[in-house]
C-alpha atoms as a PDB file:
ATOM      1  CA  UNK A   1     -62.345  28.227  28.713  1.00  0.00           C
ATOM      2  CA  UNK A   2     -60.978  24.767  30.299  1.00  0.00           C
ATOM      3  CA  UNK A   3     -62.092  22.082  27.055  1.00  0.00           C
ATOM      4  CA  UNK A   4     -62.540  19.534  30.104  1.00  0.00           C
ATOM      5  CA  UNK A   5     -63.612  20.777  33.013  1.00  0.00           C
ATOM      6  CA  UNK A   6     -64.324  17.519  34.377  1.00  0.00           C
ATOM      7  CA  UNK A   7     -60.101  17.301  34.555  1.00  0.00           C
ATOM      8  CA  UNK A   8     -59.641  20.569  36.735  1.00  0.00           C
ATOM      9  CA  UNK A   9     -59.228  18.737  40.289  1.00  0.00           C
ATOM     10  CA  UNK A  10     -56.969  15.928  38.732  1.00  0.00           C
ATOM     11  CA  UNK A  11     -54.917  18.706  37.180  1.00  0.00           C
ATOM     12  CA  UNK A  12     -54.654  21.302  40.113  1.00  0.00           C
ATOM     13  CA  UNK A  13     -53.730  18.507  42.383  1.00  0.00           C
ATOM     14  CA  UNK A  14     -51.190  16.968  40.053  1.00  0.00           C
ATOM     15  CA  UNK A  15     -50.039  20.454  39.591  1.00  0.00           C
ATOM     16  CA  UNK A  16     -50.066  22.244  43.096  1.00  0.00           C
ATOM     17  CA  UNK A  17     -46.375  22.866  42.681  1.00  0.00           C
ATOM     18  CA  UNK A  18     -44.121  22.870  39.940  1.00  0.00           C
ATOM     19  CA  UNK A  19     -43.409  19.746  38.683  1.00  0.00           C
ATOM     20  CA  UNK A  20     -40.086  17.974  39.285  1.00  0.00           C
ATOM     21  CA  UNK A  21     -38.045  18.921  36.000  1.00  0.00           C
ATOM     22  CA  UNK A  22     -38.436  22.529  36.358  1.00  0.00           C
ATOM     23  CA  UNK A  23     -37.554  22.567  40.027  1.00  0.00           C
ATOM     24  CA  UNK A  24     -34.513  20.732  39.100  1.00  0.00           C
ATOM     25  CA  UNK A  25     -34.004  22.426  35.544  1.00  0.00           C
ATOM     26  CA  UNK A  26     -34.018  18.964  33.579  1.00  0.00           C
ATOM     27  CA  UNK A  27     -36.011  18.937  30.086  1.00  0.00           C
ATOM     28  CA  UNK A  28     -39.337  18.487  29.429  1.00  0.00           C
ATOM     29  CA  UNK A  29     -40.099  14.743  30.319  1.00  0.00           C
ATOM     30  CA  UNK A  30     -40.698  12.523  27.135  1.00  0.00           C
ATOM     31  CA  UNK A  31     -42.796   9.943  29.075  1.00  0.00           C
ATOM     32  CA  UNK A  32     -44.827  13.696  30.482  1.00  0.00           C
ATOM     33  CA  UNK A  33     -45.216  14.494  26.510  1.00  0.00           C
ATOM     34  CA  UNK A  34     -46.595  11.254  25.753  1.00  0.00           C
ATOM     35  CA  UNK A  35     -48.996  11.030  28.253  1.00  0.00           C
ATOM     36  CA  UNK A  36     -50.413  14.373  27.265  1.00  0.00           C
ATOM     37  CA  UNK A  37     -50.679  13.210  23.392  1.00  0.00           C
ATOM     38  CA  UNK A  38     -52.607  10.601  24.871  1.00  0.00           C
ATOM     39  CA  UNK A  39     -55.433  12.720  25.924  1.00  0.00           C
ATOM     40  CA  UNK A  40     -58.144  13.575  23.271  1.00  0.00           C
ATOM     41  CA  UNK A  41     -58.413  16.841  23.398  1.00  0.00           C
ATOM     42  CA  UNK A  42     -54.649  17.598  23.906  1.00  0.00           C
ATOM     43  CA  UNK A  43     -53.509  18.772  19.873  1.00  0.00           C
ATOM     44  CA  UNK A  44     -49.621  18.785  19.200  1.00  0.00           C
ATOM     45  CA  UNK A  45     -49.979  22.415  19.337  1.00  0.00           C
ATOM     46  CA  UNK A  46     -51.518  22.345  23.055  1.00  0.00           C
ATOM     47  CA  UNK A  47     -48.509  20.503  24.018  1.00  0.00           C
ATOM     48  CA  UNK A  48     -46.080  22.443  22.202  1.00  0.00           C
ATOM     49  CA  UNK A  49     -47.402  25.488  24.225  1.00  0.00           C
ATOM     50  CA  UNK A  50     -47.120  23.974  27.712  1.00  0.00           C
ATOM     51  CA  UNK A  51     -43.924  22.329  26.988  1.00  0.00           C
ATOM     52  CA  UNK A  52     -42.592  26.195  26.350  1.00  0.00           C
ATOM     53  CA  UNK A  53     -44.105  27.694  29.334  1.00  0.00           C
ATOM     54  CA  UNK A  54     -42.870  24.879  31.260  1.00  0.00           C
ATOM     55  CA  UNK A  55     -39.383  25.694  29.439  1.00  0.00           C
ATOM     56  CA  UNK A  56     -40.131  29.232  30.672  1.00  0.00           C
ATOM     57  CA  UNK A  57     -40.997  28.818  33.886  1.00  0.00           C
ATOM     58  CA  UNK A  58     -38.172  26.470  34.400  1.00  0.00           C
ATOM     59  CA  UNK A  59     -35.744  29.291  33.275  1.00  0.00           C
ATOM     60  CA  UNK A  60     -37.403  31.372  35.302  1.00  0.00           C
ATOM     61  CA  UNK A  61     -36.745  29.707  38.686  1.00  0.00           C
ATOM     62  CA  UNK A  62     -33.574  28.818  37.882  1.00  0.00           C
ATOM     63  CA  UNK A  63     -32.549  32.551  37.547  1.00  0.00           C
ATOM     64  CA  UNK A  64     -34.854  33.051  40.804  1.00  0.00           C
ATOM     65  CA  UNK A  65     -37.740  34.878  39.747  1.00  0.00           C
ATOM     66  CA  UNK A  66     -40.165  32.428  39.977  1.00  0.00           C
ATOM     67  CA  UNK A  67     -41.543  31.054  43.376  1.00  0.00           C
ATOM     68  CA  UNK A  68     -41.623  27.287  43.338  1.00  0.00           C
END
């Protein structure tokens, strides 16, 4: 269940591809972290999460398995 729905059109166009670190297997953005701690219903956990997956999926297209 999305906890703000009204966000899903920012969100799918900010994320229609994968964002610039992973493509170019650099870390997790601070500046990306703190913008997503500045959203209320974002908890430390919630970003923990999608800073993994994006550590994932950043793996992942390095090694070529992932489509960018």
């Amino acid at each position: 269940m999305i906890s703000a729905p009204e966000q899903y059109l920012w969100m799918h166009r900010i994320w229609k591809s994968r964002p610039r670190h992973e493509r170019l297997n650099r870390p997790f953005p601070p500046s990306l972290r703190e913008k997503m701690r500045s959203l209320p219903w974002m908890s430390e956990e919630d970003i923990d999460r999608l800073v993994d997956r994006s550590n994932q999926d950043a793996a992942a297209l390095a090694a070529g398995t992932l489509a960018t």
